[in-house]
Protein backbone atom coordinates (compact mmCIF):
# COMPACT_ATOMS: atom_id res chain seq x y z
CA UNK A 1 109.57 -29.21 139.26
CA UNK A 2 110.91 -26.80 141.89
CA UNK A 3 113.25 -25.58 139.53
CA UNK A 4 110.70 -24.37 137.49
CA UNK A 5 108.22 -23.06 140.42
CA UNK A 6 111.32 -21.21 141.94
CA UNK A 7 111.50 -19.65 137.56
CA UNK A 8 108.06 -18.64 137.79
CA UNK A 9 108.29 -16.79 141.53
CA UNK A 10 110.70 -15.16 140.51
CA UNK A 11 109.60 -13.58 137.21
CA UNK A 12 106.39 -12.68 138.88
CA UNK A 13 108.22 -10.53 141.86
CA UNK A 14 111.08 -8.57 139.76
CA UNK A 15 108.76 -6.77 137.98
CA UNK A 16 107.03 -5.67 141.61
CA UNK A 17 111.09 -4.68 142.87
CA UNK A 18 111.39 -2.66 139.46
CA UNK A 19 108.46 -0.76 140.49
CA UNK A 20 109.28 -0.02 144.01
CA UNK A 21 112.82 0.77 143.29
CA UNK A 22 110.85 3.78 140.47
CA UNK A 23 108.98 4.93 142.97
CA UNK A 24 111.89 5.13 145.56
CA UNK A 25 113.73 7.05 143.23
CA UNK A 26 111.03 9.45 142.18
CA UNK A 27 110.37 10.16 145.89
CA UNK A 28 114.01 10.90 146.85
CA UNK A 29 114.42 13.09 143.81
CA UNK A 30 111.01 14.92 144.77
CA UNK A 31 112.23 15.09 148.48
CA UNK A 32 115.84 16.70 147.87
CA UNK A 33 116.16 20.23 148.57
CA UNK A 34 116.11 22.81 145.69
CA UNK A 35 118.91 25.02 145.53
CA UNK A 36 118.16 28.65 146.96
CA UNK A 37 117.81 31.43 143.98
CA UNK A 38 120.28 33.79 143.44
CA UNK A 39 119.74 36.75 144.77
CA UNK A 40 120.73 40.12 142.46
CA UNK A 41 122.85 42.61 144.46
CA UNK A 42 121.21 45.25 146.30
CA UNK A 43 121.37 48.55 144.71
CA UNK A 44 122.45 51.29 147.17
CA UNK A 45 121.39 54.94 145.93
CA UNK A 46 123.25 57.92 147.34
CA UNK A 47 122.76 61.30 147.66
CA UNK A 48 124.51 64.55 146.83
CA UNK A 49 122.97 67.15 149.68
CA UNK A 50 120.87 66.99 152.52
CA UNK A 51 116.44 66.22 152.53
CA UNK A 52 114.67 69.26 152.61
CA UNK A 53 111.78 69.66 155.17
CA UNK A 54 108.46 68.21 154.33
CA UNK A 55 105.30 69.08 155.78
CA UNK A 56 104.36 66.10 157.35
CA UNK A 57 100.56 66.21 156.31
CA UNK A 58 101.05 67.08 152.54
CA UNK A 59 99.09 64.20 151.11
CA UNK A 60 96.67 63.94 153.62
CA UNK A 61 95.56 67.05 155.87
CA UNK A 62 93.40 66.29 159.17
CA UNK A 63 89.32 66.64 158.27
CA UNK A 64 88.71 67.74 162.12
CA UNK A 65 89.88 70.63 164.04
CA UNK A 66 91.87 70.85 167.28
CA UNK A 67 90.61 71.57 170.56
CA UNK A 68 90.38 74.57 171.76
CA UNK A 69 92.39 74.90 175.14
CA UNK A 70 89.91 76.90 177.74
CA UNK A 71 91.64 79.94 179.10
CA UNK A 72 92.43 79.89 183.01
CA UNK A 73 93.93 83.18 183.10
CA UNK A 74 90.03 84.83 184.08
CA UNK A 75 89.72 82.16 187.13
CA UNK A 76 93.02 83.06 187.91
CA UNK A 77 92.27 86.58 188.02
CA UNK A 78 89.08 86.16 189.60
CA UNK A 79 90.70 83.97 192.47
CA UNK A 80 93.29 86.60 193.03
CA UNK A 81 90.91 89.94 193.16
CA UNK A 82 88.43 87.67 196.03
CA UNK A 83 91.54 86.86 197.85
CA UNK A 84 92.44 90.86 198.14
CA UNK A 85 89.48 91.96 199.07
CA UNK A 86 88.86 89.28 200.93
CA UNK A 87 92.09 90.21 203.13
CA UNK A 88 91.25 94.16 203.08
CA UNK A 89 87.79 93.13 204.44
CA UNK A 90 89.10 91.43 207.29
CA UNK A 91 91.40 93.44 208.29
CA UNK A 92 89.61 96.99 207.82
CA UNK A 93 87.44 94.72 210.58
CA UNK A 94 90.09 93.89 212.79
CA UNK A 95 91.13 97.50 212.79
CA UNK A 96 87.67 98.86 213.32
CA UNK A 97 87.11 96.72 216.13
CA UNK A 98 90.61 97.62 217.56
CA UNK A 99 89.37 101.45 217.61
CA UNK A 100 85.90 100.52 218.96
CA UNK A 101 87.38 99.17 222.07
CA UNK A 102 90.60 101.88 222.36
CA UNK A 103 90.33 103.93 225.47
CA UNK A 104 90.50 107.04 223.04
CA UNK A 105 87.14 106.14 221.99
CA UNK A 106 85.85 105.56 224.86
CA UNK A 107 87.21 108.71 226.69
CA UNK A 108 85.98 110.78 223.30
CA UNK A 109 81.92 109.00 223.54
CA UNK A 110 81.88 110.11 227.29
CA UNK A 111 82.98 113.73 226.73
CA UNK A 112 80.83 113.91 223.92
CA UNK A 113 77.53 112.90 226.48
CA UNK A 114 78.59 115.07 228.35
CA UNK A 115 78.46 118.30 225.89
CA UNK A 116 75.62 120.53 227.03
CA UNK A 117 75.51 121.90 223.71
CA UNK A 118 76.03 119.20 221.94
CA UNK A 119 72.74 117.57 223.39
CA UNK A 120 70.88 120.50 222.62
CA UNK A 121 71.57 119.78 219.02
CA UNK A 122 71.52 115.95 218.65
CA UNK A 123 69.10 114.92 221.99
CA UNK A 124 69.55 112.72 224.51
CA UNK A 125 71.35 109.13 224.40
CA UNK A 126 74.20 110.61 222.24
CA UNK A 127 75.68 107.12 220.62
CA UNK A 128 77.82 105.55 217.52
CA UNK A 129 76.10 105.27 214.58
CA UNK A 130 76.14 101.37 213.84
CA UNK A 131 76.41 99.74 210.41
CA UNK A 132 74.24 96.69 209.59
CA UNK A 133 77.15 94.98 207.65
CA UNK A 134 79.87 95.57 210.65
CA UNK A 135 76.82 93.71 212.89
CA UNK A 136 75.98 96.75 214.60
CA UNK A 137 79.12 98.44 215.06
CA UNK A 138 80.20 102.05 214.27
CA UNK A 139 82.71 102.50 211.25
CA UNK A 140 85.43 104.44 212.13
CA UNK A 141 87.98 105.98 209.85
CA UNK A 142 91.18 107.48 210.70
CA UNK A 143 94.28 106.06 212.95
CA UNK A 144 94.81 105.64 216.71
CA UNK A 145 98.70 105.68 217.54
CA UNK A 146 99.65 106.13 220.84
CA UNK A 147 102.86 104.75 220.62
CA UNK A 148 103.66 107.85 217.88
CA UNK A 149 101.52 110.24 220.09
CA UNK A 150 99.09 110.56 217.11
CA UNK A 151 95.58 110.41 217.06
CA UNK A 152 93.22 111.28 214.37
CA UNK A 153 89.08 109.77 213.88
CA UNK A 154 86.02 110.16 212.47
CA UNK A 155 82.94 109.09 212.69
CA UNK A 156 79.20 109.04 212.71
CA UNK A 157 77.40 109.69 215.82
CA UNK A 158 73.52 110.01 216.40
CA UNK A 159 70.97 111.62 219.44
CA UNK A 160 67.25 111.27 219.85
CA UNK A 161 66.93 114.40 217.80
CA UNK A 162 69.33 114.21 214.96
CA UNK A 163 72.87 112.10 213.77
CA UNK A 164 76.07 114.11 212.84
CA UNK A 165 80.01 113.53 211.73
CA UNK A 166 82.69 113.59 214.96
CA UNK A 167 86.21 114.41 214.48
CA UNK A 168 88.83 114.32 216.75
CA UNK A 169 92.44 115.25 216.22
CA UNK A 170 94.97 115.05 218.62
CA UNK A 171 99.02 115.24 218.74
CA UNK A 172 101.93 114.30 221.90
CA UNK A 173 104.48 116.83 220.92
CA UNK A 174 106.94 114.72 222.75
CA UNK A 175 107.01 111.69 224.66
CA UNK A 176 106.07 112.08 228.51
CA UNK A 177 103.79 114.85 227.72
CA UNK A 178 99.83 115.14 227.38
CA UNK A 179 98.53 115.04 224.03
CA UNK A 180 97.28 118.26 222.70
CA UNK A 181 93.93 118.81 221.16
CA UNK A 182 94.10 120.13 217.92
CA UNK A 183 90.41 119.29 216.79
CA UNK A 184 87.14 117.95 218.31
CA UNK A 185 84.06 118.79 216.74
CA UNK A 186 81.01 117.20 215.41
CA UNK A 187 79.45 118.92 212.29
CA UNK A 188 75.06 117.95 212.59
CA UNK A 189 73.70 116.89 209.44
CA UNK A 190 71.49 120.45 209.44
CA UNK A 191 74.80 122.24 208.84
CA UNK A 192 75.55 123.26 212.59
CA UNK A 193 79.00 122.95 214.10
CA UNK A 194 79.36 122.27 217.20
CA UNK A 195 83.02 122.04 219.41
CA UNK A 196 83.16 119.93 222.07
CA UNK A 197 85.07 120.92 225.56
CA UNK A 198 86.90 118.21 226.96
CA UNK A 199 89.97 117.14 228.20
CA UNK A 200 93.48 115.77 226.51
CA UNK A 201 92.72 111.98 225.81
């Protein structure tokens, strides 16, 4: 009786190994690696002479134009030409107020009230001629060199009757000597010249 239970078992379970030992196989077969594909050799291309330049937007050109760059060259200019006269404006003012308060100026007003003559023409209170853009003060042209024994000026002058030019020129021949008057007369807007007497400055 076992012998033939122990028949029957195992008929019923070697059909059920067959199957697993299939599907083991199939699975190991399935899981092995696949040999990598041959790979052709690569095919190196040479070349007889050097590439020639290529315009690097041949196929496709830019739709949109470049910006323009703005020109500093006028600002730069412009900078430059304030900056001169700038300078020339300050010091034509530091010169004229270096005259203005030069005894040679002041010895040259006081001769000139003075001048009998002289206030006959122009009137009484005989005084620089002042510019509203020096503040008041008299413009005076010329050069006042002591130092070089050189002294040459001009300017406006006005009375209670009438305004005129001054100019007064005058040299040091040497040095340790009086300077010389060469010139010192003021020329009225009506056309009269009149010569002052005074002494060397």
């Amino acid at each position: 009786m076992s012998l033939l239970v122990k028949a029957s078992t195992s008929r019923q379970i070697a059909p059920q190994l067959t199957r697993a030992y299939i599907f083991a196989t199939r699975n190991y077969s399935e899981l092995r690696r696949q040999p990598p594909p041959i790979r052709p050799e690569p095919i190196v291309e040479t070349f007889s002479a050097t590439s020639q330049p290529q315009s690097y937007y041949a196929k496709h050109p830019p739709t949109r134009e470049l910006p323009r760059i703005k020109k500093r060259w006028p600002t730069v200019v412009g900078a430059l030409v304030f900056g001169v006269a700038a300078w020339v404006a300050f010091m034509t003012y530091v010169t004229n107020q270096e005259m203005i308060s030069s005894s040679v100026v002041r010895q040259i007003m006081r001769s000139v009230r003075e001048d009998e003559k002289l206030k006959e023409v122009l009137g009484e209170a005989i005084r620089p001629q002042p510019e509203w853009w020096l503040n008041g003060d008299p413009l005076i042209h010329g050069k006042i060199s002591q130092l070089q024994g050189n002294v040459d000026v001009s300017f406006r002058i006005k009375g209670s009757k009438g305004a005129g030019t001054l100019y007064f020129t005058s040299i040091r021949k040497e040095k340790g000597v009086p300077f010389t008057i060469l010139r010192f007369k003021v020329i009225c807007d009506d056309g009269t010249v009149v010569l002052v007497d005074a002494k060397p400055a």
